[in-house]
Protein backbone atom coordinates (compact mmCIF):
# COMPACT_ATOMS: atom_id res chain seq x y z
CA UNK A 1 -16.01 35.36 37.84
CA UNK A 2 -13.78 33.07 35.44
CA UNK A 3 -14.58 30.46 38.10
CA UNK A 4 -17.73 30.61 37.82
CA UNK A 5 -18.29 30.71 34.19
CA UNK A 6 -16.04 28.32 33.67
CA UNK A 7 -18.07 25.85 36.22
CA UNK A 8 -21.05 27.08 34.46
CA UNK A 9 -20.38 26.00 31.55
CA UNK A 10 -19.04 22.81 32.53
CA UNK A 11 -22.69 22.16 33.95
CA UNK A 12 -24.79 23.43 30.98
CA UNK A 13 -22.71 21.52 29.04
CA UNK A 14 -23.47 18.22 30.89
CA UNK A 15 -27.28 19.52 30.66
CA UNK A 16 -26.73 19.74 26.75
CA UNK A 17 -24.63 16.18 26.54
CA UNK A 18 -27.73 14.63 28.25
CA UNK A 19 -29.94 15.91 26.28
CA UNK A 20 -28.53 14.92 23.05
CA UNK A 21 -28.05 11.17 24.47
CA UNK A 22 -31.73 11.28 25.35
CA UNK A 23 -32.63 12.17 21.75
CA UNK A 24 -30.53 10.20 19.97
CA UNK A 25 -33.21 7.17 19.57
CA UNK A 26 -36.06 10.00 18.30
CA UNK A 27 -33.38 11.61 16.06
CA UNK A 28 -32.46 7.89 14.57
CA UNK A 29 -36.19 7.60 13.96
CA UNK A 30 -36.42 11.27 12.24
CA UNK A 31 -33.60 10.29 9.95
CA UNK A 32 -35.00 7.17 9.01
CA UNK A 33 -31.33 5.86 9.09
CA UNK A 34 -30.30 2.55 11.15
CA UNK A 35 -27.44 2.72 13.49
CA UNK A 36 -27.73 6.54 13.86
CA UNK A 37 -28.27 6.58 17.87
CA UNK A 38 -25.16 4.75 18.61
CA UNK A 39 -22.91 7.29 16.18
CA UNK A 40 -24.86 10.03 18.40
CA UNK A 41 -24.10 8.74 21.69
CA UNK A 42 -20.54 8.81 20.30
CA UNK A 43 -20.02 12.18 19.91
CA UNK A 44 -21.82 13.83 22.73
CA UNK A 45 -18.54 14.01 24.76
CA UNK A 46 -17.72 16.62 21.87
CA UNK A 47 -20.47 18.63 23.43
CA UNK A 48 -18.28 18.21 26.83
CA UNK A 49 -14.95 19.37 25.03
CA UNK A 50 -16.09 22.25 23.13
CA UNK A 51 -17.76 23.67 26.12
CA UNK A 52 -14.24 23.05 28.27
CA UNK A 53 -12.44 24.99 25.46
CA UNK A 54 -14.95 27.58 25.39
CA UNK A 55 -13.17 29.47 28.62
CA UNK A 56 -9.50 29.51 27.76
CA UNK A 57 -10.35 30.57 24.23
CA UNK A 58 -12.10 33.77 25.47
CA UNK A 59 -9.80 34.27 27.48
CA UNK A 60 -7.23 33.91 24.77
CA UNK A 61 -9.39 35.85 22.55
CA UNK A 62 -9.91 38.71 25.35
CA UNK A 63 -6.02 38.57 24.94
CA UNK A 64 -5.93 39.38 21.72
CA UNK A 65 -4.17 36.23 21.02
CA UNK A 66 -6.01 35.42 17.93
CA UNK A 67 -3.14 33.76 16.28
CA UNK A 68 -2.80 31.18 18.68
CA UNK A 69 -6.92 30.24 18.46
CA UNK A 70 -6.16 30.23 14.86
CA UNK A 71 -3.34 28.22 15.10
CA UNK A 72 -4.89 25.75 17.30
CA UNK A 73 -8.21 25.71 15.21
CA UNK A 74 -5.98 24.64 11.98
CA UNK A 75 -4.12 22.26 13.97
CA UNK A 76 -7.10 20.53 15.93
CA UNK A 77 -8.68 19.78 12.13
CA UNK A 78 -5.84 18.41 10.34
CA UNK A 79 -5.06 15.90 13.34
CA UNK A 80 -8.77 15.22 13.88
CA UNK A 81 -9.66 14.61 10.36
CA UNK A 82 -6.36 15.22 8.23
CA UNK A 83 -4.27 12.22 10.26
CA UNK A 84 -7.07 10.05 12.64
CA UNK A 85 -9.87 10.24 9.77
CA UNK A 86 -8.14 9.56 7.10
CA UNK A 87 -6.29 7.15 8.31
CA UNK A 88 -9.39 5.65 9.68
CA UNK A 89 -11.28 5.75 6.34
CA UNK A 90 -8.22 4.68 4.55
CA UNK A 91 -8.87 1.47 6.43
CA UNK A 92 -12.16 0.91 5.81
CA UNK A 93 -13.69 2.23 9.06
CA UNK A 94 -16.38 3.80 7.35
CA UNK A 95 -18.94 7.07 8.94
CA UNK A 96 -16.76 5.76 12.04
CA UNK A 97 -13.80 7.89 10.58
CA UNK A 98 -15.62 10.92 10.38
CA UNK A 99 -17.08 10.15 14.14
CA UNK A 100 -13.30 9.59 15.52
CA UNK A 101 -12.01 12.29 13.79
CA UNK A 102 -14.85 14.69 14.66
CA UNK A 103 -14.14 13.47 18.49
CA UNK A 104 -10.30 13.48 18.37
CA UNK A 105 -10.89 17.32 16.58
CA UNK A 106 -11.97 18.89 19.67
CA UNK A 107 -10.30 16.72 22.41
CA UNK A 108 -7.06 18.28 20.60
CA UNK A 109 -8.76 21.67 20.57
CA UNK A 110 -9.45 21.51 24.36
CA UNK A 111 -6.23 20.32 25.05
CA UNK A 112 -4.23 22.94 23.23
CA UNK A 113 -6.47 25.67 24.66
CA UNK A 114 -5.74 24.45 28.51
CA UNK A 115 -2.30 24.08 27.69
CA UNK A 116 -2.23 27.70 26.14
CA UNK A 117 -4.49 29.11 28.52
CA UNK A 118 -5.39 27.13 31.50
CA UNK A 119 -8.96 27.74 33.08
CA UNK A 120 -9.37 27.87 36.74
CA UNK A 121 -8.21 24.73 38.45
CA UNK A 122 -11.46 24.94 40.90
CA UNK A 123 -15.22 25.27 40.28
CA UNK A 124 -16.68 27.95 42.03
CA UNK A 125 -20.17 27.79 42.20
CA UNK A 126 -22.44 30.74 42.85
CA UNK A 127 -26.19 31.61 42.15
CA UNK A 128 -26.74 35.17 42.53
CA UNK A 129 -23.19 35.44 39.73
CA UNK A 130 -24.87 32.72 37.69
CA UNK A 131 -28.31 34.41 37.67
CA UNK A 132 -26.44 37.70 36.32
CA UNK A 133 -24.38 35.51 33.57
CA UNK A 134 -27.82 33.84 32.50
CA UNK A 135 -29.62 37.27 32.31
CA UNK A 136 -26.60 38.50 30.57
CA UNK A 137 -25.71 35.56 28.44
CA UNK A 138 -29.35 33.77 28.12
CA UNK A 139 -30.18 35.56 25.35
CA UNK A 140 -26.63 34.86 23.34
CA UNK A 141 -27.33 31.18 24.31
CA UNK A 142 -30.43 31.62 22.55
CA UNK A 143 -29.42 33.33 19.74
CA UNK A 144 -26.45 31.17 19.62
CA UNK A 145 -28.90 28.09 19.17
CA UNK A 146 -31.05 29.33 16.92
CA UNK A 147 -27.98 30.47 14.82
CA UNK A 148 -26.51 26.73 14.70
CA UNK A 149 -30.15 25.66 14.10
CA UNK A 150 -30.36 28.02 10.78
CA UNK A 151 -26.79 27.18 9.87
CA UNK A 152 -27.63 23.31 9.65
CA UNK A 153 -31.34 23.49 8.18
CA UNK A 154 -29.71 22.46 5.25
CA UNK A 155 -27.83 19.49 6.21
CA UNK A 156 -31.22 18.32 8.31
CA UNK A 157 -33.17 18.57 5.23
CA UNK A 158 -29.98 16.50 3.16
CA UNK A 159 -30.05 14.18 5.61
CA UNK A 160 -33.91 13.31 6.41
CA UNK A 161 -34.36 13.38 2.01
CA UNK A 162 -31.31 12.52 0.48
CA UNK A 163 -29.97 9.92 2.77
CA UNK A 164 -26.90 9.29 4.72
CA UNK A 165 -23.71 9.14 2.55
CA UNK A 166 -25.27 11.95 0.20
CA UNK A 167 -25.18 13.89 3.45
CA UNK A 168 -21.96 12.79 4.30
CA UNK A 169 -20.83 14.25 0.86
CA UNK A 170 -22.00 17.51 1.29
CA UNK A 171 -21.77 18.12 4.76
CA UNK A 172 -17.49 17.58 4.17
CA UNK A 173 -17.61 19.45 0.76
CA UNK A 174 -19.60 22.55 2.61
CA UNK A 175 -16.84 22.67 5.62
CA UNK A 176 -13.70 22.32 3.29
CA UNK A 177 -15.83 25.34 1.18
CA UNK A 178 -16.29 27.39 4.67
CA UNK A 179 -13.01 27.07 6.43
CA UNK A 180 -10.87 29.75 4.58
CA UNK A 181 -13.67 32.36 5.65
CA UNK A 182 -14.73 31.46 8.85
CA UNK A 183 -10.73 31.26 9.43
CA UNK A 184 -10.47 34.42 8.40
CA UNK A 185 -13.38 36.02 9.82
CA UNK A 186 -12.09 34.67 13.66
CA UNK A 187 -8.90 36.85 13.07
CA UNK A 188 -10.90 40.00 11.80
């Protein structure tokens, strides 16, 4: 079963990575803001990496080994963005600092979790178990997305009105604001 939902979400993943590369041109045009699609294309292997993490942190978290997601969570941020951003905008590299740092974030995060918890080396692939995680899961994939959609409303409507380094602004101020808690509320 860990197979198998680990191969499954390597492959909806993939799906999702696609997707987002396909509408990074109409999503540049929504924005209104030049050089958007290429900073897209960037980051959809972060799609890739959080879905790779996703396994060995439930399985961690089915462990009760909260500290360690934690731990890796902190650790994952201040390399991504504490060390590789900063150093990145410290020398002038612009939105590309947040891009590299968002990237380096998770590829840490997914490489701590496989080293803490290592998924199944093999993907097992089987329909009838996949049909019972989608009729199982579907519905948390769905609420999941329209979650994420109603948790960045606000930094859609920022972006499309007040521009791209207004956005920028408060889209760093709001995660720096929301870290403590949603720290916190992991470990609860």
């Amino acid at each position: 079963e860990i197979a198998a939902a680990f191969t499954l979400s390597l492959l909806s993943s993939l799906v999702f990575a696609l997707l987002l590369a396909a509408c990074a041109g109409p999503i540049e045009t929504f924005f209104q803001m030049d050089g958007l699609a290429p900073i897209i294309l960037s980051m959809t292997p972060s799609v890739f990496l959080m879905t790779m993490a996703a396994v060995p942190e439930s399985l961690l978290m089915r462990r009760l080994e909260f500290r360690a997601v934690t731990l890796t969570d902190l650790a994952a941020y201040g390399i991504g963005y504490g060390i590789v951003g900063l150093i990145l905008a410290l020398n002038g590299a612009g939105v590309w600092a947040l891009v590299v740092g968002f990237v380096t974030q998770d590829l840490v995060r997914a490489v701590a979790m496989f080293a803490l918890r290592s998924p199944p080396r093999r993907l097992f692939i089987d329909w009838a178990m996949f049909k019972t995680f989608m009729a199982f899961g579907g519905g948390i994939m769905l609420g999941s997305i329209c979650n994420q959609f109603a948790q960045q409303i606000d930094r859609i409507v920022a972006g499309r009105y007040l521009g791209a380094a207004d956005l920028g602004f408060y889209s760093r101020s709001y995660q720096l604001l929301v870290l403590p808690a949603s720290l916190f509320g992991k470990v609860v």
